[in-house]
PDB file of N, CA and C in Angstrom:
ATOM      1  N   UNK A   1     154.017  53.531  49.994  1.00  0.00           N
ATOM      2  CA  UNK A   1     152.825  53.378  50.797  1.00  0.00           C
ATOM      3  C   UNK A   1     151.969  54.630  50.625  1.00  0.00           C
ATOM      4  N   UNK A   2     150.927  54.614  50.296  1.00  0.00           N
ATOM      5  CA  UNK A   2     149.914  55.797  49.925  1.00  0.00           C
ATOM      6  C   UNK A   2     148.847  56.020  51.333  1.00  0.00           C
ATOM      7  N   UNK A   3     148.740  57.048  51.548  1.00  0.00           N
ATOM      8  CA  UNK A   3     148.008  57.042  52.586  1.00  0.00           C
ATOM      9  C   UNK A   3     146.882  57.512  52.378  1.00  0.00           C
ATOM     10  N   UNK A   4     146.279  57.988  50.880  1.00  0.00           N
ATOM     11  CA  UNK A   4     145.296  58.417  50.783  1.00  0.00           C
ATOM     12  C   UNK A   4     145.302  58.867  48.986  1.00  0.00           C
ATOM     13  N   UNK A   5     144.861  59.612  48.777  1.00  0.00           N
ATOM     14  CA  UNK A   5     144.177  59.468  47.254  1.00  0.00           C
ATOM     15  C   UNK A   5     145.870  60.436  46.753  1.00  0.00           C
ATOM     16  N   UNK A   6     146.832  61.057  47.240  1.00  0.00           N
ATOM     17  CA  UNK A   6     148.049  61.353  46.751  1.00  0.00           C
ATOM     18  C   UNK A   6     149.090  60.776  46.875  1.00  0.00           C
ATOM     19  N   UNK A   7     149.516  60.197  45.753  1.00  0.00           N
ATOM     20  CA  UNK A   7     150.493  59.085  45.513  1.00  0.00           C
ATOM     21  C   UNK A   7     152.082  59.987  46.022  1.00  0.00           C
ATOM     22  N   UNK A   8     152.453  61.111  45.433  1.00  0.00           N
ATOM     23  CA  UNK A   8     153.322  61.560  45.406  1.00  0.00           C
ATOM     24  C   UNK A   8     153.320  63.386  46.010  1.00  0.00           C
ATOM     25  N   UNK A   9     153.539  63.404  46.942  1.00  0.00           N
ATOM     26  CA  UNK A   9     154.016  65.189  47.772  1.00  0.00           C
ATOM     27  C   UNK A   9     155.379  65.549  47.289  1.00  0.00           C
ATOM     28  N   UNK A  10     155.448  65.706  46.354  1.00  0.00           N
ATOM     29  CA  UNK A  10     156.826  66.373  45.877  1.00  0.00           C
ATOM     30  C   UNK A  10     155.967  67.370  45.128  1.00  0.00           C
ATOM     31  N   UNK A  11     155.089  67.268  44.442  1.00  0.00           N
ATOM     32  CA  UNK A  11     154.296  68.822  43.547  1.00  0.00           C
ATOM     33  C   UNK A  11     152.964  68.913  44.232  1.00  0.00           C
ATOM     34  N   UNK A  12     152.873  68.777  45.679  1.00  0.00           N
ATOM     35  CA  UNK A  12     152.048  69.418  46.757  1.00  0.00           C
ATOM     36  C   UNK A  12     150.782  70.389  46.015  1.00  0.00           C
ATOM     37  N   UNK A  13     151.526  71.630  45.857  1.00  0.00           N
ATOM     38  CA  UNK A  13     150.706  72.738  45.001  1.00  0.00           C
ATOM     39  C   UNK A  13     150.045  72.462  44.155  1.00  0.00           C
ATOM     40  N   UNK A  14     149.606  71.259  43.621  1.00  0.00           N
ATOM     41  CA  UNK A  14     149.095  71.598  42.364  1.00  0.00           C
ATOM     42  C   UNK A  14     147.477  70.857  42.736  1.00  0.00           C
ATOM     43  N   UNK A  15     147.445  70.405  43.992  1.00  0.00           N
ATOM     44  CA  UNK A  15     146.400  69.739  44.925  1.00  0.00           C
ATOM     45  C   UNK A  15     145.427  70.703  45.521  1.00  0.00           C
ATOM     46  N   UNK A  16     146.010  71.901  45.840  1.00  0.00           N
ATOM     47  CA  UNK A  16     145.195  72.989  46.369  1.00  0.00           C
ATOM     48  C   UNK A  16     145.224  72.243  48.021  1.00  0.00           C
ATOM     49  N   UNK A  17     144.152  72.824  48.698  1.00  0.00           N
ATOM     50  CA  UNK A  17     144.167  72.577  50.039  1.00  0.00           C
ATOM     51  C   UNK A  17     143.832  71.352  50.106  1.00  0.00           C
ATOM     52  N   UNK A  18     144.245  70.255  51.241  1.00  0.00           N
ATOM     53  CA  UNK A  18     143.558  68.775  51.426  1.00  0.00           C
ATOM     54  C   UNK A  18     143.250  68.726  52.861  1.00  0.00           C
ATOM     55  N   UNK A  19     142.630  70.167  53.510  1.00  0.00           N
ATOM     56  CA  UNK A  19     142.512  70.006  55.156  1.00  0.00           C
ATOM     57  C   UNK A  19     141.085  69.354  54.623  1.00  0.00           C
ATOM     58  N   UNK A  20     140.561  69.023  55.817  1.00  0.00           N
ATOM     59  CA  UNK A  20     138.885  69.158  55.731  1.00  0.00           C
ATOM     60  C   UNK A  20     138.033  70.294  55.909  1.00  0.00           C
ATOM     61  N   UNK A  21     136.879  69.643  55.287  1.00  0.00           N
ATOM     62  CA  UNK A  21     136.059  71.101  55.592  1.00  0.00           C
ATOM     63  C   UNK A  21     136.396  72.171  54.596  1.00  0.00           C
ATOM     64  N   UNK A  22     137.321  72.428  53.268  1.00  0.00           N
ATOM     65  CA  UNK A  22     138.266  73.162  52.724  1.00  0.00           C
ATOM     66  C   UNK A  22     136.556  74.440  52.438  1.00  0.00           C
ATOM     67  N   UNK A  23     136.325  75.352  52.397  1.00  0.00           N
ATOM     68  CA  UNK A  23     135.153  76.837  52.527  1.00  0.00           C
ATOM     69  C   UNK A  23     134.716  76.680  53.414  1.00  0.00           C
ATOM     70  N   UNK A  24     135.058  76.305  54.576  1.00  0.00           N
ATOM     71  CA  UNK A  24     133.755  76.201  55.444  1.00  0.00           C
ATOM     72  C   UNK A  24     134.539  77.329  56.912  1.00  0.00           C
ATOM     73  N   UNK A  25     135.869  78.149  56.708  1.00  0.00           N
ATOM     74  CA  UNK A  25     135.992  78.717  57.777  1.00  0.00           C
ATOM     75  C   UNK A  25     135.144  79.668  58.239  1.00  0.00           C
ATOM     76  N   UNK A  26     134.655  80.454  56.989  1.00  0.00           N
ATOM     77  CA  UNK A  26     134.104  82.080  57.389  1.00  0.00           C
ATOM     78  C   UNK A  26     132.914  81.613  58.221  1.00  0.00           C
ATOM     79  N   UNK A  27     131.848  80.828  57.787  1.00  0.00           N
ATOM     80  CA  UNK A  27     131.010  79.682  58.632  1.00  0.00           C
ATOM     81  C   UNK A  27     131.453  78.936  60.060  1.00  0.00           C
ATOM     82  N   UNK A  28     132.437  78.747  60.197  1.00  0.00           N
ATOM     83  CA  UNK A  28     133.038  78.601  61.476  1.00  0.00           C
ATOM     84  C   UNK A  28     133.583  79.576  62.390  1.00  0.00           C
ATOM     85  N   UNK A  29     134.117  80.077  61.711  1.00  0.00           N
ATOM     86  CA  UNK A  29     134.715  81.795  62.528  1.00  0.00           C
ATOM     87  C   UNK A  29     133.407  82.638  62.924  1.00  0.00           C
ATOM     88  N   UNK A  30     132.173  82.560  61.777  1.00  0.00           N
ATOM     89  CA  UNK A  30     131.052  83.247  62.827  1.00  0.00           C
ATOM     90  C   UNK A  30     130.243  82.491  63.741  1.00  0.00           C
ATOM     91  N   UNK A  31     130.179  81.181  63.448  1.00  0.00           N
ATOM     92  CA  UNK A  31     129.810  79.823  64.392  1.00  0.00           C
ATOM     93  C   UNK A  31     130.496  79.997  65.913  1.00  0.00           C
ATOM     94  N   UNK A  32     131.733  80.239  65.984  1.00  0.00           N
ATOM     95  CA  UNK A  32     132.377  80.370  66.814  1.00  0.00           C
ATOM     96  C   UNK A  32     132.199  81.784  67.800  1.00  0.00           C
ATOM     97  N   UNK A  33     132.381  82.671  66.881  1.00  0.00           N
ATOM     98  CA  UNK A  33     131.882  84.354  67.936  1.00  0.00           C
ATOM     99  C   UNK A  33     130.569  84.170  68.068  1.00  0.00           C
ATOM    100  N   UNK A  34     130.041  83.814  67.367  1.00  0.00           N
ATOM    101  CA  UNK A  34     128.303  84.080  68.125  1.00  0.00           C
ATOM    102  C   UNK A  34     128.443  83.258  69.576  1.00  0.00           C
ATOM    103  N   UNK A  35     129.115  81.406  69.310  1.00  0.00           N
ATOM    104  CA  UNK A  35     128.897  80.798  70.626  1.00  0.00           C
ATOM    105  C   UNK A  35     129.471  81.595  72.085  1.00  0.00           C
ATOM    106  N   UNK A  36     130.875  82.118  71.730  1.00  0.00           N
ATOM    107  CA  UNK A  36     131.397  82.913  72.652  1.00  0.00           C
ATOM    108  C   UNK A  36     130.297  84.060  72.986  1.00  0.00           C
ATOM    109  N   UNK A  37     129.782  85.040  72.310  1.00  0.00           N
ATOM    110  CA  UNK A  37     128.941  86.240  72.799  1.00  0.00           C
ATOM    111  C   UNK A  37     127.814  85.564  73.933  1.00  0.00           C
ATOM    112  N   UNK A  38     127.441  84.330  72.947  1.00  0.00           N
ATOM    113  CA  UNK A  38     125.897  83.950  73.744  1.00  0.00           C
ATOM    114  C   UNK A  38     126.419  83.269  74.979  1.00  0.00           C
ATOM    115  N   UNK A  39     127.863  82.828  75.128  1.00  0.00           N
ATOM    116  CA  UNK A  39     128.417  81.706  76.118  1.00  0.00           C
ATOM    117  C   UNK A  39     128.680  83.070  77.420  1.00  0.00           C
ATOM    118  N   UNK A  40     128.847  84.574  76.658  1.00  0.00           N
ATOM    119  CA  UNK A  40     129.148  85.396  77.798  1.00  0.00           C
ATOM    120  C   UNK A  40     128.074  86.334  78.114  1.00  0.00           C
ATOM    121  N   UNK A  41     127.264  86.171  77.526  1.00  0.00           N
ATOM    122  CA  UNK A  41     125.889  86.980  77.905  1.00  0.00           C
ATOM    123  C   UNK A  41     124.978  85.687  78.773  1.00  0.00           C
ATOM    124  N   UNK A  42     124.866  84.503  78.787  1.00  0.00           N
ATOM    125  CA  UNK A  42     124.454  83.142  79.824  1.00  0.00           C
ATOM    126  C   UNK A  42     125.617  83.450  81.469  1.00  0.00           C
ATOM    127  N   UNK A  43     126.569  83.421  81.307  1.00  0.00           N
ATOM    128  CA  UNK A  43     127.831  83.549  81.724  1.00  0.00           C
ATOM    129  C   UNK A  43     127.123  84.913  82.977  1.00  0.00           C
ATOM    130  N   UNK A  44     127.334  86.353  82.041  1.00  0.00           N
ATOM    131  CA  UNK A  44     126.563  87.081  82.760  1.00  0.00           C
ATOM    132  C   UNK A  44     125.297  86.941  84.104  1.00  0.00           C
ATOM    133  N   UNK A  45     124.512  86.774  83.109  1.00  0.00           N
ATOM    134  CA  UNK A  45     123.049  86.440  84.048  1.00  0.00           C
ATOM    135  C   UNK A  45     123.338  85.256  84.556  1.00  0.00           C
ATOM    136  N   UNK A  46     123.812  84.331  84.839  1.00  0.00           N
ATOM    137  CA  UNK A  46     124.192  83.488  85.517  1.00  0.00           C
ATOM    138  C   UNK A  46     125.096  83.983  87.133  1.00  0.00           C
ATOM    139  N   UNK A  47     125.817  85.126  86.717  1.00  0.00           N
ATOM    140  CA  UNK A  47     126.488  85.473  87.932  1.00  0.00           C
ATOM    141  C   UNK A  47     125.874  86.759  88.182  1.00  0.00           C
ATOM    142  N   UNK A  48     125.134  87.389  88.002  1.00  0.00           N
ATOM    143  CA  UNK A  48     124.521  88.108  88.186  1.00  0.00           C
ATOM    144  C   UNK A  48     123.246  87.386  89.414  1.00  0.00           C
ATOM    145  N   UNK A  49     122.619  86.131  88.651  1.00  0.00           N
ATOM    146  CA  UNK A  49     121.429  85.723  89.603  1.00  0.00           C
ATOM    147  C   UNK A  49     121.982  85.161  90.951  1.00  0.00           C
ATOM    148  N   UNK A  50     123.192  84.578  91.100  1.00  0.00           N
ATOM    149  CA  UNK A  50     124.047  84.057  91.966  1.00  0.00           C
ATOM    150  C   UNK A  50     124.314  85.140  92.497  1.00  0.00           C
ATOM    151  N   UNK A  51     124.555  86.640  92.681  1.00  0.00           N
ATOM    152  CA  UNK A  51     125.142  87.288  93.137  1.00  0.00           C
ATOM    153  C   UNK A  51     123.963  88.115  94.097  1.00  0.00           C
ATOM    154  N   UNK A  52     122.727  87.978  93.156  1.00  0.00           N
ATOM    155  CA  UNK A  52     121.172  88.679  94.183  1.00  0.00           C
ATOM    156  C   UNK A  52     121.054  87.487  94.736  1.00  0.00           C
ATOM    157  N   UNK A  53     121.168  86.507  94.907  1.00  0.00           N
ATOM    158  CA  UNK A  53     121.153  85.456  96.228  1.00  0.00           C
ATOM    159  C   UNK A  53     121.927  85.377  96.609  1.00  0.00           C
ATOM    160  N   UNK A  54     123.048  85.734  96.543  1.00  0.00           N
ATOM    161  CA  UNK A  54     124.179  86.108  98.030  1.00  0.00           C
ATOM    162  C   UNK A  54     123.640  87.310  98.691  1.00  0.00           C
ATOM    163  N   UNK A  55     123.492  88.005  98.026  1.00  0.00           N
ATOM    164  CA  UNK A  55     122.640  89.579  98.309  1.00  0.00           C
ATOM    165  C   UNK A  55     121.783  89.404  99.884  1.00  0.00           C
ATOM    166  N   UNK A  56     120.492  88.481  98.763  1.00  0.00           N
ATOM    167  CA  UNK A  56     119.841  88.135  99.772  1.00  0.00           C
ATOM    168  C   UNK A  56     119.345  87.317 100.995  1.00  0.00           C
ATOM    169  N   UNK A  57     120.507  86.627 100.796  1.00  0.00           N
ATOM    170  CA  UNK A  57     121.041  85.507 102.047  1.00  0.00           C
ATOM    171  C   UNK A  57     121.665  86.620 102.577  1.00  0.00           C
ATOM    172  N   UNK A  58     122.288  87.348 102.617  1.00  0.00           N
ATOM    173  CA  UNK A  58     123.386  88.417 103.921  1.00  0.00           C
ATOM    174  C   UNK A  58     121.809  89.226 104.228  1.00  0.00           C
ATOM    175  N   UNK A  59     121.292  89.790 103.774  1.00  0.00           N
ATOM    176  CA  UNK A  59     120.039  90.449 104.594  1.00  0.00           C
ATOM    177  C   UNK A  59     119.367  89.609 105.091  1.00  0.00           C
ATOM    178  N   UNK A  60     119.150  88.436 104.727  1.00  0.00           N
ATOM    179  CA  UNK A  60     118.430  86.932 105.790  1.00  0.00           C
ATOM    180  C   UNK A  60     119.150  87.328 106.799  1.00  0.00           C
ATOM    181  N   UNK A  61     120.325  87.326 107.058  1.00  0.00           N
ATOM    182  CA  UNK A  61     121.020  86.688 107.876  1.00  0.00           C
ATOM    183  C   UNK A  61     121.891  88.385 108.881  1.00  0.00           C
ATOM    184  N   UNK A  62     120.945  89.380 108.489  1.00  0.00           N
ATOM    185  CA  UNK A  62     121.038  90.493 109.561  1.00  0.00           C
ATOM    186  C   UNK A  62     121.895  91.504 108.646  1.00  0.00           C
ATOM    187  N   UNK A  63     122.321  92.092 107.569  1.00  0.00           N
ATOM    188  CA  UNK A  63     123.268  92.447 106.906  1.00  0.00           C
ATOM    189  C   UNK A  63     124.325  91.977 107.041  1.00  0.00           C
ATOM    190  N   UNK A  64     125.234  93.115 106.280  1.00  0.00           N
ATOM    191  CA  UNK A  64     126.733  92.574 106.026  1.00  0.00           C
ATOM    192  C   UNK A  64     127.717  92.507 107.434  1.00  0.00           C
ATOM    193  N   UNK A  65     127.068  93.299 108.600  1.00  0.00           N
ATOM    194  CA  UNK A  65     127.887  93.311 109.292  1.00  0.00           C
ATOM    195  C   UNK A  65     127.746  92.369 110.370  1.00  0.00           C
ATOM    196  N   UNK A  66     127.072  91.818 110.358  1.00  0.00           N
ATOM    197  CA  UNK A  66     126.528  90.794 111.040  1.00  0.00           C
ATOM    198  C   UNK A  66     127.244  89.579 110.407  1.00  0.00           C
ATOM    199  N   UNK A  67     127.087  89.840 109.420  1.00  0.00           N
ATOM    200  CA  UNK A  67     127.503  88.083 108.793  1.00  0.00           C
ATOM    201  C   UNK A  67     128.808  88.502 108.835  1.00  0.00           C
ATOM    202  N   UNK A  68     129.600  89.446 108.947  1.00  0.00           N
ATOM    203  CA  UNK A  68     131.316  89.688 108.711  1.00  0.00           C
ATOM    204  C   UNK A  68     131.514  89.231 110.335  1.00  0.00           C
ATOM    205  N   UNK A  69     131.118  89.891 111.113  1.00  0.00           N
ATOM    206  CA  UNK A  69     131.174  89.434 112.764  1.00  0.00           C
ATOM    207  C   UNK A  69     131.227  87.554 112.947  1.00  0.00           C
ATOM    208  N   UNK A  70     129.948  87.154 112.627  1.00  0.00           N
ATOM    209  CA  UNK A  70     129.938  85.494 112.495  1.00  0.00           C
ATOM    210  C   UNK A  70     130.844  84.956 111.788  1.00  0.00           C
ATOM    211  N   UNK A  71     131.177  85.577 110.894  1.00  0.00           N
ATOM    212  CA  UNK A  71     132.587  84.553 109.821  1.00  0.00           C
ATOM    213  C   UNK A  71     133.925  85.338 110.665  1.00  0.00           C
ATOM    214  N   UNK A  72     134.281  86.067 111.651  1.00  0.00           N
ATOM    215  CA  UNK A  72     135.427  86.593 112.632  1.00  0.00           C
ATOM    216  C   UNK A  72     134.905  85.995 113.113  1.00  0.00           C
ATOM    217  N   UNK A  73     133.930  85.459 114.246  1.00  0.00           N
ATOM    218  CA  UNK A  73     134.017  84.684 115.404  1.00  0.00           C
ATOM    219  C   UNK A  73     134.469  83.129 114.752  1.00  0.00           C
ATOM    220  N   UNK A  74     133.581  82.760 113.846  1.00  0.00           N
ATOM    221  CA  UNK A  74     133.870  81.172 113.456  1.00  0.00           C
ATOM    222  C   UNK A  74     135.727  81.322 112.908  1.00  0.00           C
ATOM    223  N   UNK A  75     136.205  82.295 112.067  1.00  0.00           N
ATOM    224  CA  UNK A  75     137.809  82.072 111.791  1.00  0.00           C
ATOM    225  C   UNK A  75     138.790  82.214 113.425  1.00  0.00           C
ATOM    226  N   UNK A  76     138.140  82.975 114.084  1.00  0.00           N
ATOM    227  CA  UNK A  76     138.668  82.990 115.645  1.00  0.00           C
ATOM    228  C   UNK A  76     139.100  81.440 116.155  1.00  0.00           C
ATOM    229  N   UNK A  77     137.509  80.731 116.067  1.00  0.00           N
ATOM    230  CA  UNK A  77     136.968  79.572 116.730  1.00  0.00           C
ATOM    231  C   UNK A  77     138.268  78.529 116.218  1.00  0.00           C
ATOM    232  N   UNK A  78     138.284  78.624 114.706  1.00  0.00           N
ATOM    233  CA  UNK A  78     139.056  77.896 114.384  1.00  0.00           C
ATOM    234  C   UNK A  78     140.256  77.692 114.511  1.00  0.00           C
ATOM    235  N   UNK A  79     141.381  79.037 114.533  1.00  0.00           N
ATOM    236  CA  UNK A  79     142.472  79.198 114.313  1.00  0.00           C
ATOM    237  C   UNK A  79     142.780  79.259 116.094  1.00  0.00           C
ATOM    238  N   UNK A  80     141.798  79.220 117.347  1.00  0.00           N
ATOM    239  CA  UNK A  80     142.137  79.077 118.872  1.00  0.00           C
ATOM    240  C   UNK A  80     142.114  77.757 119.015  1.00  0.00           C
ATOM    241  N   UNK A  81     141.228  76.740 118.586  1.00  0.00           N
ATOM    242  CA  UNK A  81     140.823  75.399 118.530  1.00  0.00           C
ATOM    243  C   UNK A  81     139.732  75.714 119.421  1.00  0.00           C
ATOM    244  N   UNK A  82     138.682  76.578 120.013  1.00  0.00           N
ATOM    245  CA  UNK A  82     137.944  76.710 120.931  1.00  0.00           C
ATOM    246  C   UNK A  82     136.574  77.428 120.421  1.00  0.00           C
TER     247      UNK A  82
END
């Protein structure tokens, strides 16, 4: 039963590579680090802009110590049932 254009894998070697794609890694290996750099520099400024709107929701909302007080009264509220 042939499963493809090599009748016989007993002299393998003499076929050279049969992955796909056979030159195309060095093209993939930099395909690949660029997506990662650009996936962690998006990544970045992404939690970065999320992080000046937490920022500035806690100064909405009286600073940090204010909002630490309200999240102790509400974990109080919860854990008394009252």
């Amino acid at each position: 039963m042939a499963t493809g254009m090599i009748e016989n894998w007993g002299n393998i070697d003499v076929y050279g590579p049969i992955y796909p794609f056979v030159g195309s890694e060095g093209f993939l290996a930099i395909a690949g680090i660029a997506f990662w750099i650009i996936w962690h520099i998006w990544q970045l400024k992404a939690e970065s802009r999320e992080f000046e709107e937490d920022v500035e929701k806690i100064k909405q909302r009286g600073g940090v110590g204010s909002v630490l007080d309200a999240e102790a009264k509400r974990e109080t509220s919860d854990l008394t049932g009252g």
